[in-house]
Protein backbone atom coordinates (compact mmCIF):
# COMPACT_ATOMS: atom_id res chain seq x y z
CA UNK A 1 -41.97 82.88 85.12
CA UNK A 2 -44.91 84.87 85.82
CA UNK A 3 -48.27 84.02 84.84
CA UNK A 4 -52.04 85.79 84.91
CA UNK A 5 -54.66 83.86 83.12
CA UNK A 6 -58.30 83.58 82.92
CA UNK A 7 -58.59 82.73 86.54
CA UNK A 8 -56.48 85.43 88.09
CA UNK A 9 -58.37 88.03 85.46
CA UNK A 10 -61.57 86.84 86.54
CA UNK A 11 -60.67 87.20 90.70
CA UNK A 12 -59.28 90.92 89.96
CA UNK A 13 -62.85 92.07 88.24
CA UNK A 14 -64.39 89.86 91.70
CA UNK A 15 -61.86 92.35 93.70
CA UNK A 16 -62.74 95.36 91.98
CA UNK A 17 -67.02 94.63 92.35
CA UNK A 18 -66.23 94.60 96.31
CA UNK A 19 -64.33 97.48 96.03
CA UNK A 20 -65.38 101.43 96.63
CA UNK A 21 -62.71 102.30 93.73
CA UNK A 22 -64.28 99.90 91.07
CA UNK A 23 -61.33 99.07 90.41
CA UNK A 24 -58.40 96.27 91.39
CA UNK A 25 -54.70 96.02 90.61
CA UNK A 26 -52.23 93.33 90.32
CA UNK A 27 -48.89 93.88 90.78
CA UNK A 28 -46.34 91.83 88.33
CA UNK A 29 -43.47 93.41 89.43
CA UNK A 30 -41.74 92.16 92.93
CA UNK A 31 -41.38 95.36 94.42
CA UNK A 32 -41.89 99.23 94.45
CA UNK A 33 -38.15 99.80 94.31
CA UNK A 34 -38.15 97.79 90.75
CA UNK A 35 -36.94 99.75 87.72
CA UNK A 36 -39.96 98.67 86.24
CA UNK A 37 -43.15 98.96 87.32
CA UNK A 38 -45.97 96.19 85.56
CA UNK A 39 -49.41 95.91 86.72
CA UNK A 40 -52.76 94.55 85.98
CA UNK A 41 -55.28 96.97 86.40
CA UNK A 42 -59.55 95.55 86.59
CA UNK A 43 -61.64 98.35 85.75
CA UNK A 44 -65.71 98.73 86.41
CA UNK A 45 -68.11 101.24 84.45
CA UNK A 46 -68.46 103.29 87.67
CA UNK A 47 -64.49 103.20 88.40
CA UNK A 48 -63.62 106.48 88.82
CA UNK A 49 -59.85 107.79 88.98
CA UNK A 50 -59.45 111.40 89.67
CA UNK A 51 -57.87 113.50 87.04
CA UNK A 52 -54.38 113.51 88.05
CA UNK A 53 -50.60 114.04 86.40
CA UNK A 54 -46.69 112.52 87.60
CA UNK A 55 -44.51 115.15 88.26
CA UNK A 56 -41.23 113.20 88.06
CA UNK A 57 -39.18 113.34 84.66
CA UNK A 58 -39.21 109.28 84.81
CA UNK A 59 -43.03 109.15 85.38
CA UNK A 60 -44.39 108.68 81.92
CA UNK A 61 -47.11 105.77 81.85
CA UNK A 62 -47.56 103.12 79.16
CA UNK A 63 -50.90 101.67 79.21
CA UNK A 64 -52.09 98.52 76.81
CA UNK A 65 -55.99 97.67 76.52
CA UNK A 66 -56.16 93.60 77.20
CA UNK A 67 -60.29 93.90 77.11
CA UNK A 68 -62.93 96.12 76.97
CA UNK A 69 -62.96 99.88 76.01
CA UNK A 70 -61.68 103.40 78.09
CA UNK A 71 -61.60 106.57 77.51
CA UNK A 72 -57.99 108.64 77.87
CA UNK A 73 -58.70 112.35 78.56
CA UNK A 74 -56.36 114.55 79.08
CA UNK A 75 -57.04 118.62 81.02
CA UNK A 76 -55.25 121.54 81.52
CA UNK A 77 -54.50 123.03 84.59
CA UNK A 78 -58.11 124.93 84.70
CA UNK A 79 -60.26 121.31 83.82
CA UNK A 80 -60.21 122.28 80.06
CA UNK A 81 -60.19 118.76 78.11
CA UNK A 82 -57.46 119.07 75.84
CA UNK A 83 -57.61 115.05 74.34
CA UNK A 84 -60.13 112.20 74.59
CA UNK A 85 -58.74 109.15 72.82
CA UNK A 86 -61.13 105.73 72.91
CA UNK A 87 -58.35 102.76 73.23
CA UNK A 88 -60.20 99.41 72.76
CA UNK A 89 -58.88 96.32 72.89
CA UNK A 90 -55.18 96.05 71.58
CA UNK A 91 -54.24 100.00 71.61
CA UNK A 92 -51.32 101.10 73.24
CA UNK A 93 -51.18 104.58 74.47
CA UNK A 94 -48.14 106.41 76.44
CA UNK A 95 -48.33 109.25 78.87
CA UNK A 96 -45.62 111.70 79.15
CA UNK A 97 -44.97 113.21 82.70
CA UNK A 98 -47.07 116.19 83.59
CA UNK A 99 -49.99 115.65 81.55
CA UNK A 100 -52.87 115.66 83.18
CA UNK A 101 -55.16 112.43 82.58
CA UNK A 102 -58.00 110.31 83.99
CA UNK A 103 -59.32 106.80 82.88
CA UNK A 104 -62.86 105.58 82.73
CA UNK A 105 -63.89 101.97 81.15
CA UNK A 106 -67.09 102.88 78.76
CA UNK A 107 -67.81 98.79 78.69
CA UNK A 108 -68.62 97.36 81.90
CA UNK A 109 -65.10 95.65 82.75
CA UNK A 110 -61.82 97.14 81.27
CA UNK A 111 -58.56 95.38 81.60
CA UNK A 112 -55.34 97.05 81.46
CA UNK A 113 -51.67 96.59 81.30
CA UNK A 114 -50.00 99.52 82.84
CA UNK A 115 -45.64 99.69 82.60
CA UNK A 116 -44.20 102.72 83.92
CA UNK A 117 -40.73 103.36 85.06
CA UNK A 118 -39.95 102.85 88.98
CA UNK A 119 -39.46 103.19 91.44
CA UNK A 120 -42.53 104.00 93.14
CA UNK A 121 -42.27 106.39 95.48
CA UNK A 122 -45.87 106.85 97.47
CA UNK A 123 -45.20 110.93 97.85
CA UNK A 124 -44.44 111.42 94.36
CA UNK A 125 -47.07 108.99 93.09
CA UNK A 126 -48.99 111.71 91.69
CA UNK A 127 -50.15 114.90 91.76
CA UNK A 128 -54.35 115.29 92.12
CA UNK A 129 -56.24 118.41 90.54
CA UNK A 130 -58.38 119.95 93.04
CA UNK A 131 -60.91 121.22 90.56
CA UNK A 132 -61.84 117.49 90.37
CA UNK A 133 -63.33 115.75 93.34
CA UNK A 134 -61.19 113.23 95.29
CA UNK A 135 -62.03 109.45 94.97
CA UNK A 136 -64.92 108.35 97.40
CA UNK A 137 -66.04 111.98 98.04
CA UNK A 138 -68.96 113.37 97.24
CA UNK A 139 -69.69 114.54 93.86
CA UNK A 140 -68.11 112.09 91.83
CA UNK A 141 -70.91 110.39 90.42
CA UNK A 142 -72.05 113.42 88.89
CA UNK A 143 -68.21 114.00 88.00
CA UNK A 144 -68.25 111.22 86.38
CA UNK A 145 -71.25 111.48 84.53
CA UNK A 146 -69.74 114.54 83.10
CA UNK A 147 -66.72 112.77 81.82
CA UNK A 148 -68.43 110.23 80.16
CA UNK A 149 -69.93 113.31 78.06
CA UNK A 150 -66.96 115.98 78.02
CA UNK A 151 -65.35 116.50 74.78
CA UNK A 152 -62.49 118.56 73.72
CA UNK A 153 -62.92 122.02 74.83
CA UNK A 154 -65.05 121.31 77.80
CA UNK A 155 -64.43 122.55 81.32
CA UNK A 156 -65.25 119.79 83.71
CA UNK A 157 -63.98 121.87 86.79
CA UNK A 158 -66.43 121.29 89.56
CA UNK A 159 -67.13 124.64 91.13
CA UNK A 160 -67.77 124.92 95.18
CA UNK A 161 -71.74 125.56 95.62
């Protein structure tokens, strides 16, 4: 039997404050060749995960909301955002494969439950868009600023200056 609780929730948000990614993971499952992958994910305000889709049929993504708030948008292949969806606390949302999608936690700390079928295989993790900037570069606090205020319709492609 596995177990996170209070204490293990509260040293993932203590990883993800020391961390450039604002963010920390968990892994529940024993290893990347599992059928099923199961993961705690601690997300910060200023987290930022660059718009990206999974490429592989098997590569949808389930993701419950344990605390806090995100926002799910999904783009097109130009940056267009086709979906935002607020998930709060207790929504469930699944990802197909190929749709493009980003995270950001609108409430200081986020907590997620991510299942997605394995295994995981590093070169097929995902596919990036390059009309978003990469994680750590810069530009991405302005990106994200951007996100937080892009509704449906909006382009968020950053353009080279």
């Amino acid at each position: 039997m596995k177990k996170f609780g209070n204490s293990e929730i509260r040293r993932l948000f203590n990883d993800a404050d020391g961390s450039s990614r604002q963010r920390a993971h968990h892994l529940l499952h024993n290893a990347h060749s599992d059928k099923v992958q199961r993961l705690v994910i601690a997300l910060k305000r200023k987290s930022y995960i660059q718009p990206h889709s999974h490429s592989q049929f098997h590569q949808w993504e389930s993701f419950i909301v344990l605390s806090g708030q995100v926002k799910l948008m999904t783009f097109d292949e130009s940056g267009q955002v086709l979906c935002v969806e607020l998930l709060e606390q207790g929504n469930i949302i699944e990802i197909p494969p190929n749709v493009i999608h980003t995270l950001l936690s609108i409430t200081d700390e986020s907590l997620i439950y991510e299942v997605k079928e394995g295994p995981f295989l590093e070169q097929f993790a995902k596919k990036t868009e390059n009309w978003a900037p990469a994680e750590n570069s810069d530009g991405v606090e302005s990106f994200v600023k951007t996100l937080f205020l892009a509704s449906v319709g909006a382009n968020v492609k950053v353009t080279a200056s």
